[in-house]
Protein backbone atom coordinates (compact mmCIF):
# COMPACT_ATOMS: atom_id res chain seq x y z
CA UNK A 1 -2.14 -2.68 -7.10
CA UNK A 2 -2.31 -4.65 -4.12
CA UNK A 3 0.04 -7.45 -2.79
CA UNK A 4 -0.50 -10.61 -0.44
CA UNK A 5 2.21 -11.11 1.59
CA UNK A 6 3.69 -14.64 2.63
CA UNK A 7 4.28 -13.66 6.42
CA UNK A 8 2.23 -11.02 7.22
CA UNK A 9 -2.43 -11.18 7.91
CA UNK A 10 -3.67 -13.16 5.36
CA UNK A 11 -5.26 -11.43 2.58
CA UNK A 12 -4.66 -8.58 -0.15
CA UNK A 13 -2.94 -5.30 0.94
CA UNK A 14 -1.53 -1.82 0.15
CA UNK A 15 2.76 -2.54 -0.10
CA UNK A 16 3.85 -1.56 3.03
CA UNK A 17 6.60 -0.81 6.01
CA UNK A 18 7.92 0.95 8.96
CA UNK A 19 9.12 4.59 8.18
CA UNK A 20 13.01 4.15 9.56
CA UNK A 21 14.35 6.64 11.97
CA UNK A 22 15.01 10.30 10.74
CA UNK A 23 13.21 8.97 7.51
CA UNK A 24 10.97 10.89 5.22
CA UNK A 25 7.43 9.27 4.17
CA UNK A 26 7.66 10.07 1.29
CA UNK A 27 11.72 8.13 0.78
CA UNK A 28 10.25 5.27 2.84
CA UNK A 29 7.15 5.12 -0.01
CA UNK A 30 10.07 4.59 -2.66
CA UNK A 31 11.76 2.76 -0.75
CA UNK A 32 9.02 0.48 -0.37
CA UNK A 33 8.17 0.01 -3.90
CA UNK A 34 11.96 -0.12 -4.59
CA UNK A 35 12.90 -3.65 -2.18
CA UNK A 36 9.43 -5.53 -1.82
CA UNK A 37 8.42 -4.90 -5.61
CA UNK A 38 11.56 -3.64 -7.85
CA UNK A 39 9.52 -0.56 -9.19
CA UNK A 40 11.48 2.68 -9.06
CA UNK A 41 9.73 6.20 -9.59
CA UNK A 42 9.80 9.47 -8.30
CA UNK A 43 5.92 10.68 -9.29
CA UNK A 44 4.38 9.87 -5.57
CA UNK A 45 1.61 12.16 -4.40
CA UNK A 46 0.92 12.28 -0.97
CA UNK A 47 -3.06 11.26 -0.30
CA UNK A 48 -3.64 11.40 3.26
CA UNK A 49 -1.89 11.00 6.85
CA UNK A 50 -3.81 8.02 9.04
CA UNK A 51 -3.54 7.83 12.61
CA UNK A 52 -5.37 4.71 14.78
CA UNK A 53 -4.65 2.73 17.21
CA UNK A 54 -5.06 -0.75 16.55
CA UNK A 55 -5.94 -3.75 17.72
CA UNK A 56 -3.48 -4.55 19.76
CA UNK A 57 -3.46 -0.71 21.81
CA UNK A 58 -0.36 0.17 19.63
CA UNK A 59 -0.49 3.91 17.82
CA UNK A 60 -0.03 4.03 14.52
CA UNK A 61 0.67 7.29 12.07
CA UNK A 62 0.64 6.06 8.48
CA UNK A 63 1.40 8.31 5.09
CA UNK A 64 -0.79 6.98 2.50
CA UNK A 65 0.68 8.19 -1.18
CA UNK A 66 -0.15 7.30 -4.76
CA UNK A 67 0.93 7.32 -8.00
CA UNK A 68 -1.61 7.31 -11.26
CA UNK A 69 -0.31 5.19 -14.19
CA UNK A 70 -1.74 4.35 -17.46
CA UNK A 71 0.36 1.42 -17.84
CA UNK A 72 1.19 -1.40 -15.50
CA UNK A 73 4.89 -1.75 -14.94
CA UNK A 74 6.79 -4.81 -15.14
CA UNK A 75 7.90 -6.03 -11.45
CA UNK A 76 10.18 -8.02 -9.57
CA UNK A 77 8.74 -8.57 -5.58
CA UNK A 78 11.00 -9.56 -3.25
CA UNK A 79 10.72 -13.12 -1.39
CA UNK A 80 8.21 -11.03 1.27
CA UNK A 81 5.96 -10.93 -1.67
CA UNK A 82 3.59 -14.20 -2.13
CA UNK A 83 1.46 -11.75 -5.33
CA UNK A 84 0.65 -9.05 -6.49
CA UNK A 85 -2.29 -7.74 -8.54
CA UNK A 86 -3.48 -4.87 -10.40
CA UNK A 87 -7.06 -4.18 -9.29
CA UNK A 88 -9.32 -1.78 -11.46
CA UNK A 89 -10.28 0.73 -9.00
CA UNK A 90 -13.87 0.22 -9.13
CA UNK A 91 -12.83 -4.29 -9.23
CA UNK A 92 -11.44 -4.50 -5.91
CA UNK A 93 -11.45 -7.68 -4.12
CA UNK A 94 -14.28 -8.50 -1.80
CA UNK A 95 -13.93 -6.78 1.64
CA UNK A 96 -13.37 -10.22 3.13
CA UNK A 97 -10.12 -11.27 1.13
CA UNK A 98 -8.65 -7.61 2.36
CA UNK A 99 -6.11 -7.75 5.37
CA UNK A 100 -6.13 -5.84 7.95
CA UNK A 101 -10.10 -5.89 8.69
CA UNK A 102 -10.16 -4.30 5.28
CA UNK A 103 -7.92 -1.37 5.24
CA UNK A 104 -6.67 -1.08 1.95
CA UNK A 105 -10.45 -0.74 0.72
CA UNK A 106 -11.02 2.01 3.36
CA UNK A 107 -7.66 3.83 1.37
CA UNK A 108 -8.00 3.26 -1.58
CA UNK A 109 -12.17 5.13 -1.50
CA UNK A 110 -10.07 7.55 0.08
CA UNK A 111 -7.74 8.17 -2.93
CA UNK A 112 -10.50 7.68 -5.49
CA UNK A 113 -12.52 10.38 -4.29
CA UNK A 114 -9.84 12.43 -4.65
CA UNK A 115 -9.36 11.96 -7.87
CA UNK A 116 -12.46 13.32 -8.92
């Protein structure tokens, strides 16, 4: 599922946020889901731990989980939230309608290979 947000780089990304201080990942991934899309679980799995420095110079250290579904759940997204869309994982958009220079794609082949 990605989302397009209404103030943040053009385009279709993962749901996102800052981790808040003395935070786990893994609450701030609830959390998350929780205000910007009204979708409460508890079955996260941890994929992979990013670190890059962007753009801009600025470090960052991001906790990528996931959660495998065979059903799409009924949501609410918050006013941040322009869409939202649930992507086969092999039907993603094309690299150029991805934010962030394409990062979600870059994940996502990340979590699909581990899958396997």
């Amino acid at each position: 599922m990605l989302v397009r947000y209404k103030k943040v780089e053009t385009g279709w990304s993962l749901p996102f946020s800052d981790v808040n201080f003395s935070e786990h990942p893994e609450d701030a991934a609830l959390r998350v889901l929780k205000i910007q899309l009204g979708y409460i679980t508890g079955n996260l799995k941890l994929s992979h731990i990013e670190s890059f420095t962007d753009i801009d110079g600025i470090w960052n250290l991001i906790f990528h989980f996931f959660q495998v579904s065979d059903s799409q759940p009924q949501l609410l997204p918050s006013e941040d939230i322009d869409t939202y869309h649930w992507f086969p994982i092999n039907e993603l958009p094309p690299q150029d309608e991805i934010a962030f220079q394409g990062r979600a794609k870059f994940t996502i082949n990340k979590i699909k290979y581990q899958l396997r």
